[in-house]
C-alpha atoms as a PDB file:
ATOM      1  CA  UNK A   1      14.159  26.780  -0.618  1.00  0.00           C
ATOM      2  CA  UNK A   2      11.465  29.567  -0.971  1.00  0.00           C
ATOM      3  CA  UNK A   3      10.744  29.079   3.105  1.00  0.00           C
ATOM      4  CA  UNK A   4      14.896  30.165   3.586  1.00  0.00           C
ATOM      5  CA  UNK A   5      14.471  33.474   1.319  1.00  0.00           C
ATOM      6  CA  UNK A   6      13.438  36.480   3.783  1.00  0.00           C
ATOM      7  CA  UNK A   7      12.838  39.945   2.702  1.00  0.00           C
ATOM      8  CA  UNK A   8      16.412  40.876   2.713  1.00  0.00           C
ATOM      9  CA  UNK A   9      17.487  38.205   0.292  1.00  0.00           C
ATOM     10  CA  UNK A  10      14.175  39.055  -1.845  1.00  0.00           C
ATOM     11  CA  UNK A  11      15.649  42.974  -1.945  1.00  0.00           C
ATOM     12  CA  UNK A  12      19.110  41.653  -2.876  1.00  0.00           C
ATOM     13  CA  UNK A  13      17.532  39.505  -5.733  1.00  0.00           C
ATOM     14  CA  UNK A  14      15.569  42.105  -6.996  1.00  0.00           C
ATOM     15  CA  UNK A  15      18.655  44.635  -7.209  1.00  0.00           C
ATOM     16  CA  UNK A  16      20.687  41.789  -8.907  1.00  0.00           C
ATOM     17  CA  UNK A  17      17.640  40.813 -11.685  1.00  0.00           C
ATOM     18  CA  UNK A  18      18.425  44.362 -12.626  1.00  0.00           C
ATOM     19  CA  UNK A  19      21.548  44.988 -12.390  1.00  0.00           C
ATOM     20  CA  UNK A  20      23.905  41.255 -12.029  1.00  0.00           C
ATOM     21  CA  UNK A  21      27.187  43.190 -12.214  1.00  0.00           C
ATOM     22  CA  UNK A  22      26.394  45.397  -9.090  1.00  0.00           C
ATOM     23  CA  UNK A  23      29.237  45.026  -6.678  1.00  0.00           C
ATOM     24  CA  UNK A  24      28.796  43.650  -3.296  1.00  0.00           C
ATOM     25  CA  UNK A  25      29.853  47.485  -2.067  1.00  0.00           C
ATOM     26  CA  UNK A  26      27.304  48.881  -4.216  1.00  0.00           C
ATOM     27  CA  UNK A  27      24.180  46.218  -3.121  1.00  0.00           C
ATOM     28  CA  UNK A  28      24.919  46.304   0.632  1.00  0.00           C
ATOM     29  CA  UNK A  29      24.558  50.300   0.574  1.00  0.00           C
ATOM     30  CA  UNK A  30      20.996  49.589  -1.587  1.00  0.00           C
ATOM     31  CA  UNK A  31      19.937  46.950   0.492  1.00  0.00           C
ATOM     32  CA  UNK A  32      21.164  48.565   3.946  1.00  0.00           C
ATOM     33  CA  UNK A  33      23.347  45.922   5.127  1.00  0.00           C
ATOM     34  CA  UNK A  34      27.065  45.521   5.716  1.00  0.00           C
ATOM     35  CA  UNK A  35      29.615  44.018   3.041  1.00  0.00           C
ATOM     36  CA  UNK A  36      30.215  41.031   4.829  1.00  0.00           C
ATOM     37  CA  UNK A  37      26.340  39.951   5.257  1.00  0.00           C
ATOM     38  CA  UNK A  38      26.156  40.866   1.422  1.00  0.00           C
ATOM     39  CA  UNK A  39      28.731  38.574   0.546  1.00  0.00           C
ATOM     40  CA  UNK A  40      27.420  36.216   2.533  1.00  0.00           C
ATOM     41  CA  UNK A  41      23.551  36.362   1.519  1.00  0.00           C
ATOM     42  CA  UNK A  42      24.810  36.138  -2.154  1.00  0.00           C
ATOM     43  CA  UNK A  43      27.109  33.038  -1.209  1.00  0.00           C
ATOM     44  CA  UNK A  44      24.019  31.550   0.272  1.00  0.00           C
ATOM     45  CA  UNK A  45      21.926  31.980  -2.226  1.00  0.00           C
ATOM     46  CA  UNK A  46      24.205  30.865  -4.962  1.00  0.00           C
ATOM     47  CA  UNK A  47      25.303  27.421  -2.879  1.00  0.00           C
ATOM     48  CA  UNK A  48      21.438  26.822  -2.527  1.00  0.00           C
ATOM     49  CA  UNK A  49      20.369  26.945  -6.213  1.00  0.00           C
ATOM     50  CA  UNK A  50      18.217  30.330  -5.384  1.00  0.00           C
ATOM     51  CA  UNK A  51      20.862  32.276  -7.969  1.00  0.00           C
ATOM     52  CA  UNK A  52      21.447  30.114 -10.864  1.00  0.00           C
ATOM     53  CA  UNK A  53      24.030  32.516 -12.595  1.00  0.00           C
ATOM     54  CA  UNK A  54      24.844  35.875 -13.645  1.00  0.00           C
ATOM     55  CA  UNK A  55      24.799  36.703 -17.399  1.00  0.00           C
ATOM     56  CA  UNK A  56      24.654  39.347 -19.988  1.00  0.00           C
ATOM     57  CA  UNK A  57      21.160  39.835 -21.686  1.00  0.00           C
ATOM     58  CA  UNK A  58      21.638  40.193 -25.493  1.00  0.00           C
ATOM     59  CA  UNK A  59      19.728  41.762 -28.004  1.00  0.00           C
ATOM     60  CA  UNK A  60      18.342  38.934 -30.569  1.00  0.00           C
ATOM     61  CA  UNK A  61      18.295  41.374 -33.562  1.00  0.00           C
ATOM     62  CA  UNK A  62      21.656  42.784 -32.372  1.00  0.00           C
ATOM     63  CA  UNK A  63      23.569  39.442 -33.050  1.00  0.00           C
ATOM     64  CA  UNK A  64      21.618  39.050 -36.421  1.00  0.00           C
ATOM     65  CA  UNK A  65      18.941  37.387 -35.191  1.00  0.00           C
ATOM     66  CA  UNK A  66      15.542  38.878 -36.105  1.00  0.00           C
ATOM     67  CA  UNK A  67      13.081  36.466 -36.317  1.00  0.00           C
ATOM     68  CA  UNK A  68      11.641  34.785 -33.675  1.00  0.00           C
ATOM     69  CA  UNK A  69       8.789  32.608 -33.028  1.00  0.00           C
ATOM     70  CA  UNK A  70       7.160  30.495 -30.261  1.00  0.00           C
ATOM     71  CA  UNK A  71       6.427  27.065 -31.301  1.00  0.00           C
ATOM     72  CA  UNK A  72       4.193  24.805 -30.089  1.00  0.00           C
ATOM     73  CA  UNK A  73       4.390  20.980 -30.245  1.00  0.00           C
ATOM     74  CA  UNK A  74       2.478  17.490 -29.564  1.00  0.00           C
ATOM     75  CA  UNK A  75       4.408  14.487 -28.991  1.00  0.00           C
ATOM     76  CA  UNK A  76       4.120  11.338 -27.770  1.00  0.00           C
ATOM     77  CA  UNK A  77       4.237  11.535 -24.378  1.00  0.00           C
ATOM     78  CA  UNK A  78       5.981   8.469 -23.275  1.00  0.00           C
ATOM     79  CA  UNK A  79       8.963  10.315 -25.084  1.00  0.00           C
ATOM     80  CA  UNK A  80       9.283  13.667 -23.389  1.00  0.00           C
ATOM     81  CA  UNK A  81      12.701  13.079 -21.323  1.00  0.00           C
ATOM     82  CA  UNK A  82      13.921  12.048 -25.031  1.00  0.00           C
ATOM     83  CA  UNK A  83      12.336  14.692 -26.894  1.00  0.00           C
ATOM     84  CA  UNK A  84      13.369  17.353 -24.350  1.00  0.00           C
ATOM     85  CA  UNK A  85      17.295  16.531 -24.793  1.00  0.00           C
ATOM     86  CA  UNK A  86      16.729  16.482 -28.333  1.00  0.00           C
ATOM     87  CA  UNK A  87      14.952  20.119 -28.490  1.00  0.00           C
ATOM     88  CA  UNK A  88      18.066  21.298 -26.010  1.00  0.00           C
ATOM     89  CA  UNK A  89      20.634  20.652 -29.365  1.00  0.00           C
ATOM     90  CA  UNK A  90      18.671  21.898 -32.301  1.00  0.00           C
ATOM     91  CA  UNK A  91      20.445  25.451 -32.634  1.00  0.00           C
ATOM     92  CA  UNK A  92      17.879  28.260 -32.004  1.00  0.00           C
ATOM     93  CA  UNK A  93      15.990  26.951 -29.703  1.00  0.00           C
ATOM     94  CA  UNK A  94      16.263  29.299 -26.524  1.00  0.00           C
ATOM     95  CA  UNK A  95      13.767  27.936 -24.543  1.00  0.00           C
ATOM     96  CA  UNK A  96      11.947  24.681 -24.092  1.00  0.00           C
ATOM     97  CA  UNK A  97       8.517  24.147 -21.309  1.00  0.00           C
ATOM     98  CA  UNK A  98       6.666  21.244 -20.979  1.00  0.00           C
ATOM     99  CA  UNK A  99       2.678  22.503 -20.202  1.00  0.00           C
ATOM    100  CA  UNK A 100      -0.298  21.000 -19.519  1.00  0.00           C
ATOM    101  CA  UNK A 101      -3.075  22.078 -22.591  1.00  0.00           C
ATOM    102  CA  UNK A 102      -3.916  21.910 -25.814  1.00  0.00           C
ATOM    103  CA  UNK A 103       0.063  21.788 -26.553  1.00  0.00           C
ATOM    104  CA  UNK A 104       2.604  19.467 -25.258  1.00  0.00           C
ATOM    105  CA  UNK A 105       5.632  21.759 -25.129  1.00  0.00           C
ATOM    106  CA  UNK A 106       6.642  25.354 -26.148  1.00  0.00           C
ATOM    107  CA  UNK A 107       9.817  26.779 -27.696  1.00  0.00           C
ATOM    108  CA  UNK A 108      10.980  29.904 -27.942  1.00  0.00           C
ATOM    109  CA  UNK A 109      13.208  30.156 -31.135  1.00  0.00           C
ATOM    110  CA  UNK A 110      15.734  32.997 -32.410  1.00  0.00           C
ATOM    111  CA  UNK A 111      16.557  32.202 -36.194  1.00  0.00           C
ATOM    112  CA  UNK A 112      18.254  34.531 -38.671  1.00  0.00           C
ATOM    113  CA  UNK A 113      15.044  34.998 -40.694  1.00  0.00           C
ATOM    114  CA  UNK A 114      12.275  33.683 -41.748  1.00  0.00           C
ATOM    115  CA  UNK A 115      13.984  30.634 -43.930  1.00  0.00           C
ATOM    116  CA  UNK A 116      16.506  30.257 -41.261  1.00  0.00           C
ATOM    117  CA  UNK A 117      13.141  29.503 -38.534  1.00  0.00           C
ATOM    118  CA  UNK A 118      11.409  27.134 -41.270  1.00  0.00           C
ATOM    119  CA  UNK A 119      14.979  25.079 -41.560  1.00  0.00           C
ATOM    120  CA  UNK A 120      14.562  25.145 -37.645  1.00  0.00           C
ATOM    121  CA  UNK A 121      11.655  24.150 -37.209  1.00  0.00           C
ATOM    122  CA  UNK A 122      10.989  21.575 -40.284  1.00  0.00           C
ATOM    123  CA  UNK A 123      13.907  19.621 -40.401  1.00  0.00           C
ATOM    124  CA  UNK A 124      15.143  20.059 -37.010  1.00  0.00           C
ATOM    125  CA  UNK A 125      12.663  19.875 -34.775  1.00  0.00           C
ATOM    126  CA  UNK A 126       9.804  17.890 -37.039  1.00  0.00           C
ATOM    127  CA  UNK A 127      12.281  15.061 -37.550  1.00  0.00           C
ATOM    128  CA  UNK A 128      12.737  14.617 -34.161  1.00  0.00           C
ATOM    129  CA  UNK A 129      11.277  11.263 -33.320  1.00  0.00           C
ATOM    130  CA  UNK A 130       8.369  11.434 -31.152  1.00  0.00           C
ATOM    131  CA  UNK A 131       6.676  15.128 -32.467  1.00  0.00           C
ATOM    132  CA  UNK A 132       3.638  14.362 -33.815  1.00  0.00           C
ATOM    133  CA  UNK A 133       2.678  17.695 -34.307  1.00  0.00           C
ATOM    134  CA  UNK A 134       4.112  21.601 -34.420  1.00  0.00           C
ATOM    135  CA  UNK A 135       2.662  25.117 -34.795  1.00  0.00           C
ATOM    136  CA  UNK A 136       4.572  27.878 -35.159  1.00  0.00           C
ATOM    137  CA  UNK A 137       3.576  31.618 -34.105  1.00  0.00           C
ATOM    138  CA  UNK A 138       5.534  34.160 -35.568  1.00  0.00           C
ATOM    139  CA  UNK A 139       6.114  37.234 -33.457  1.00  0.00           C
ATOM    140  CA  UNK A 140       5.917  40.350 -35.185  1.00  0.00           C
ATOM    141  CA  UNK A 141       6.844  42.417 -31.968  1.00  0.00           C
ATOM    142  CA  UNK A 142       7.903  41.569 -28.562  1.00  0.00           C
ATOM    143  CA  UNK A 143       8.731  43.768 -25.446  1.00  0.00           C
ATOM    144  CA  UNK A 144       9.335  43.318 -21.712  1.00  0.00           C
ATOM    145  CA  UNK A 145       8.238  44.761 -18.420  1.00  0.00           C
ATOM    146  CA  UNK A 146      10.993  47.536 -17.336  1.00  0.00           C
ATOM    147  CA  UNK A 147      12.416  46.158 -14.473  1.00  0.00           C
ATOM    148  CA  UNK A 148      13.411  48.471 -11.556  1.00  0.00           C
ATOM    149  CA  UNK A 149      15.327  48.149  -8.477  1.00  0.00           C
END
């Protein structure tokens, strides 16, 4: 797919990672192309898998939830596709990798507070069968790179 993207589609993706609700009008006058080859790149690069979806970024503390933690896990191995859909259902969990370390797999989890992350993570997660093993790193701050278009 990567091979596909030129440095017109890279422009368009990088005005719609900041700004998803920009309308085709709008990102063919930033980009310098006509309407119809916007419309079209986007089409594209939706149909292709390069755009997986448009949607509204939410503040966790916003929508009551302010705690939030990365956890790590160790498992046994053989059970990862299993494990995987399992960590996918457990409420909170926003985020789920599979990396190569001292860890098995990483979550990123959004709780309520600080009981609402230990129900998470000790009687969901835990009693999933297969985790052998969690840590939990509680973030006392988090922030993101500005993005700019």
């Amino acid at each position: 797919m990567a091979e596909d993207v030129d440095g017109v589609d890279r422009q368009i993706l990088d005005v719609l990672a900041v700004d998803g609700r920009i309308s085709i009008r709008a990102l063919a006058e930033r980009v310098h192309i006509s309407r119809a080859n916007a419309y079209a790149r986007v089409e594209r690069l939706r149909s292709s898998g390069v755009i997986l979806g448009f949607r509204a970024e939410v503040s966790p503390e916003a929508v009551g939830l302010r705690t939030s933690a990365y956890v790590t896990l160790n498992l046994h191995q053989t059970e990862w596709r299993t494990v995987q859909q399992r960590l996918l259902q457990v409420p909170g969990v926003v985020h789920v990798a599979l990396v190569g370390g001292e860890f098995d797999v990483v979550l990123l989890v959004r709780a309520r507070d600080n009981a609402d992350l230990r129900r998470v993570v000790l009687d969901e997660v835990q009693a999933i069968e297969g985790v052998t093993s969690t840590r939990t790193l509680l973030f006392f701050d988090e922030s993101e790179p500005a993005r700019h278009g």
